[in-house]
Every structure is written in structure tokens, then in C-alpha cells.
Protein backbone atom coordinates (compact mmCIF):
# COMPACT_ATOMS: atom_id res chain seq x y z
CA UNK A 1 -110.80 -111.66 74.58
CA UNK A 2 -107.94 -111.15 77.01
CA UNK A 3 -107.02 -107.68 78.39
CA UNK A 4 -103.39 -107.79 79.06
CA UNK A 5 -101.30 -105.34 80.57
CA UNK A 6 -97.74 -106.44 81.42
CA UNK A 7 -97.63 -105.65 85.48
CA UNK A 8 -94.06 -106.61 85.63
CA UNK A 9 -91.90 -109.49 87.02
CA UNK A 10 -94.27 -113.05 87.87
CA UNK A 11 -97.85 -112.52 86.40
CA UNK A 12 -96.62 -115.20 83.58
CA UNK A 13 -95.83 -117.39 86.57
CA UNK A 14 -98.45 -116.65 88.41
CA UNK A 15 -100.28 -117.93 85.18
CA UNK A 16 -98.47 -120.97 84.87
CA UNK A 17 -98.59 -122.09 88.72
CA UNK A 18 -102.46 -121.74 88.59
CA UNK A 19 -102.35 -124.02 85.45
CA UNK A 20 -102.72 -121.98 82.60
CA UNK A 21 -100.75 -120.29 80.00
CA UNK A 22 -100.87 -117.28 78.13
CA UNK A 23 -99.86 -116.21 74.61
CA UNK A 24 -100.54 -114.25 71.77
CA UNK A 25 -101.57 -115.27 68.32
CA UNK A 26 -101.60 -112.77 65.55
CA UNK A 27 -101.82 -109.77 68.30
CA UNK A 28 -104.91 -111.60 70.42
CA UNK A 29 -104.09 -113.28 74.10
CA UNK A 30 -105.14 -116.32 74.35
CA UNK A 31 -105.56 -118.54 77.46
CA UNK A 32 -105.12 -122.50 77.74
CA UNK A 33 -106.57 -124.71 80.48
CA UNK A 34 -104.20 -128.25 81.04
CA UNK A 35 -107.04 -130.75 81.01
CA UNK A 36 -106.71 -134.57 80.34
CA UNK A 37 -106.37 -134.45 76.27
CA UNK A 38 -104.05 -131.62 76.21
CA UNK A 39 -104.31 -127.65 76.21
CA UNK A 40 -107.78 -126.20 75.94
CA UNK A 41 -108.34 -122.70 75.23
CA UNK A 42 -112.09 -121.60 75.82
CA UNK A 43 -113.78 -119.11 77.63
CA UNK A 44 -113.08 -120.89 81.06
CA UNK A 45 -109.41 -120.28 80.85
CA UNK A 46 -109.67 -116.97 79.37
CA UNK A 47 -111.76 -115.59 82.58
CA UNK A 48 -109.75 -117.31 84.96
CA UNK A 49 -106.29 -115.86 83.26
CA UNK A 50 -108.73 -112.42 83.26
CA UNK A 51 -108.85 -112.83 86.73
CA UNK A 52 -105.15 -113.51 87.80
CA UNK A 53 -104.34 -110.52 85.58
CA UNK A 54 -106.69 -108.46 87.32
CA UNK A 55 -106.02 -109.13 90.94
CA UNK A 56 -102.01 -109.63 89.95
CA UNK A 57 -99.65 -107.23 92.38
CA UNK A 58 -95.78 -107.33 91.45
CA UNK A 59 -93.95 -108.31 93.82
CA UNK A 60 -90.64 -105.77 93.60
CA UNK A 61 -87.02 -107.48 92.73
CA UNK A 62 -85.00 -107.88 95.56
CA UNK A 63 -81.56 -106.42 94.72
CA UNK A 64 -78.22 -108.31 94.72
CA UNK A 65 -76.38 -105.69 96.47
CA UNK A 66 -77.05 -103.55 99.20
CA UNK A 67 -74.33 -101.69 101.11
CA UNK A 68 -73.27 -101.65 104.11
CA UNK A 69 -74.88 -98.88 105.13
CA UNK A 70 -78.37 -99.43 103.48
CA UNK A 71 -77.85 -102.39 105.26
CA UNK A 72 -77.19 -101.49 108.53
CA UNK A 73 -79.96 -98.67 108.17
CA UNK A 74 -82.68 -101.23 107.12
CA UNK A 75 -81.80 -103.53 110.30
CA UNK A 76 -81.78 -100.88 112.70
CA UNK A 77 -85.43 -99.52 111.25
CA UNK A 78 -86.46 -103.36 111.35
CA UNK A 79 -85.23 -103.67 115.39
CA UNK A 80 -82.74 -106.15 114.15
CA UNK A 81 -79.33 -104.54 114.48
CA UNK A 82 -78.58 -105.38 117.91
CA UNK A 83 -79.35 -109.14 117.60
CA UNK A 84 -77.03 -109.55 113.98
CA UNK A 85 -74.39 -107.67 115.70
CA UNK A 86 -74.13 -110.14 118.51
CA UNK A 87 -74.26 -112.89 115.84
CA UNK A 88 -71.22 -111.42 114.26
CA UNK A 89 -69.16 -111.01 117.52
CA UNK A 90 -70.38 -114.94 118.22
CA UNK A 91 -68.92 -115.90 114.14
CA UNK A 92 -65.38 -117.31 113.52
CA UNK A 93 -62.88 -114.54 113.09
CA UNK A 94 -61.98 -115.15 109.70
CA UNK A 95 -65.78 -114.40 108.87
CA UNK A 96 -65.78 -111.62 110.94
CA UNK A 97 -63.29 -109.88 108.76
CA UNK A 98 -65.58 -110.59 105.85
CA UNK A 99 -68.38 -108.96 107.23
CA UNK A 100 -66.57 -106.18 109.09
CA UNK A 101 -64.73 -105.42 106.13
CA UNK A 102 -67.39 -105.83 103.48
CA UNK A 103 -68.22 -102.87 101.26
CA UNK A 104 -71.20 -104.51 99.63
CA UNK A 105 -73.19 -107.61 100.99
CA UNK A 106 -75.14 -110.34 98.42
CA UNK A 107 -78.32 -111.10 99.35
CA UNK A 108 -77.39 -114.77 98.50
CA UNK A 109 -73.93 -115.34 99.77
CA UNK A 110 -73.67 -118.25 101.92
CA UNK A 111 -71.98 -116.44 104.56
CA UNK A 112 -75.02 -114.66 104.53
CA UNK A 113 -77.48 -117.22 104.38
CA UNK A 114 -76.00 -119.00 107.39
CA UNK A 115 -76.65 -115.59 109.16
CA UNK A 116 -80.02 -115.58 108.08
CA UNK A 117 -80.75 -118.94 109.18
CA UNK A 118 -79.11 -118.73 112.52
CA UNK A 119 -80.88 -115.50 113.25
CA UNK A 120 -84.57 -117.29 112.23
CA UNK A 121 -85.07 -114.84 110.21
CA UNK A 122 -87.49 -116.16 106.96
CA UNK A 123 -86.07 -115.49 103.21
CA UNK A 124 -89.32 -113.53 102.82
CA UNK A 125 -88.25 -111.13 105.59
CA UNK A 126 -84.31 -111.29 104.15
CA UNK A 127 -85.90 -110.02 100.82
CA UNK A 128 -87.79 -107.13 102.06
CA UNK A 129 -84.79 -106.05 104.41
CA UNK A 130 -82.93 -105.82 100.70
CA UNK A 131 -85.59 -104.44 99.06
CA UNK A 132 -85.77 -101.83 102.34
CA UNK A 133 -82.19 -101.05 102.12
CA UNK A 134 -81.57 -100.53 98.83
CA UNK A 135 -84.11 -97.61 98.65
CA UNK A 136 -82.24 -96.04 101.98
């Protein structure tokens, strides 16, 4: 039998991408294996979902919104300030304005996401500096 504790956003995808899924019949978990006739559920897939459950970490939610001070805050504690202010001063000057001006910035605006990518900076890292700012 399955021990399941919900640890938050991904563990049923974490599931799924290792090829198995989880469910519950009747107030039991159960765990399928994919194999060539269909879903199996046996006491191979049940230890190996055990086992993803167990060693599962959530990974936090990065937030939508940060503003521009969390922002700002999280670059300059991540060394990065210098190096996106010189990529604004370098952007068109209608852009500028939107960034200058901005209140609030979305982590997946595609003014942003041309800054990100000009700046080499990974979506990973983009993530955590959201995740960083919006506890600052």
C-alpha cells in the first residue's frame, strides 16, 4: 500500500514523467506501471511511486508579479543589477519607458524574456530571482 502525502505543486508530474500514475480507488493509492499490454499495477510500481514520493522536494511557484523594487533588490543581492541596467540604457527608448516606468514586472512578458535572453541568464535562474524577490 501507498503512503501518500500531498507535498505540493509537481509530485503527480514527477509521477507521470517517470512513467507511472497514481490514483485512488475506494480511499487506497494505487500505482500503474505503462508496460506493452497496457497499465499494470503491482508491487513494482507501487515501490517505485513509494520512492518518488519519498525523495519528492517541491519546487516553490514562481510568482507572476514582482515589483519593482523586490526586483531591483533581488538583482542587486544576485550581483546582477549593474549588468541589466546597462541592458536597459542599450534598449530602444520606447522600451525603456516600459521598464523605467513599470510598477510591476511579469515574469513572462516578452519584453522581459528578450532581457533575459540577451543577458544569458537561464529561465531556471529568472525563476529563482522571482521567487527571491517576491519574499523581499
Amino acid at each position: 500500500m501507498i503512503e501518500y502525502i500531498e507535498k505540493g505543486i509537481g509530485l503527480h508530474e514527477a509521477i507521470a514523467a517517470a512513467g507511472y500514475r497514481l490514483g485512488e480507488i475506494d480511499g487506497v493509492w494505487v500505482a500503474w506501471r505503462q508496460t506493452a499490454e497496457g497499465w499494470l499495477s503491482d508491487a513494482e510500481a507501487e515501490a517505485a511511486v513509494q520512492a518518488i514520493i519519498d525523495a519528492y522536494v517541491p519546487v516553490e511557484p514562481v510568482p507572476e508579479l514582482v515589483t519593482r523594487r523586490q526586483l531591483r533588490k533581488a538583482l542587486a543581492m544576485a550581483g546582477m543589477l549593474d549588468a541589466v541596467d546597462a541592458y536597459v540604457q542599450s534598449m530602444d527608448p520606447v522600451d525603456r519607458v516600459d521598464w523605467d516606468e513599470a510598477v510591476e514586472y511579469e515574469r513572462h512578458h516578452p519584453l522581459m524574456e528578450q532581457g533575459i535572453a540577451a543577458l544569458g541568464i537561464t529561465p531556471e535562474q529568472a525563476d529563482d530571482l522571482w521567487r527571491l524577490a517576491a519574499t523581499l
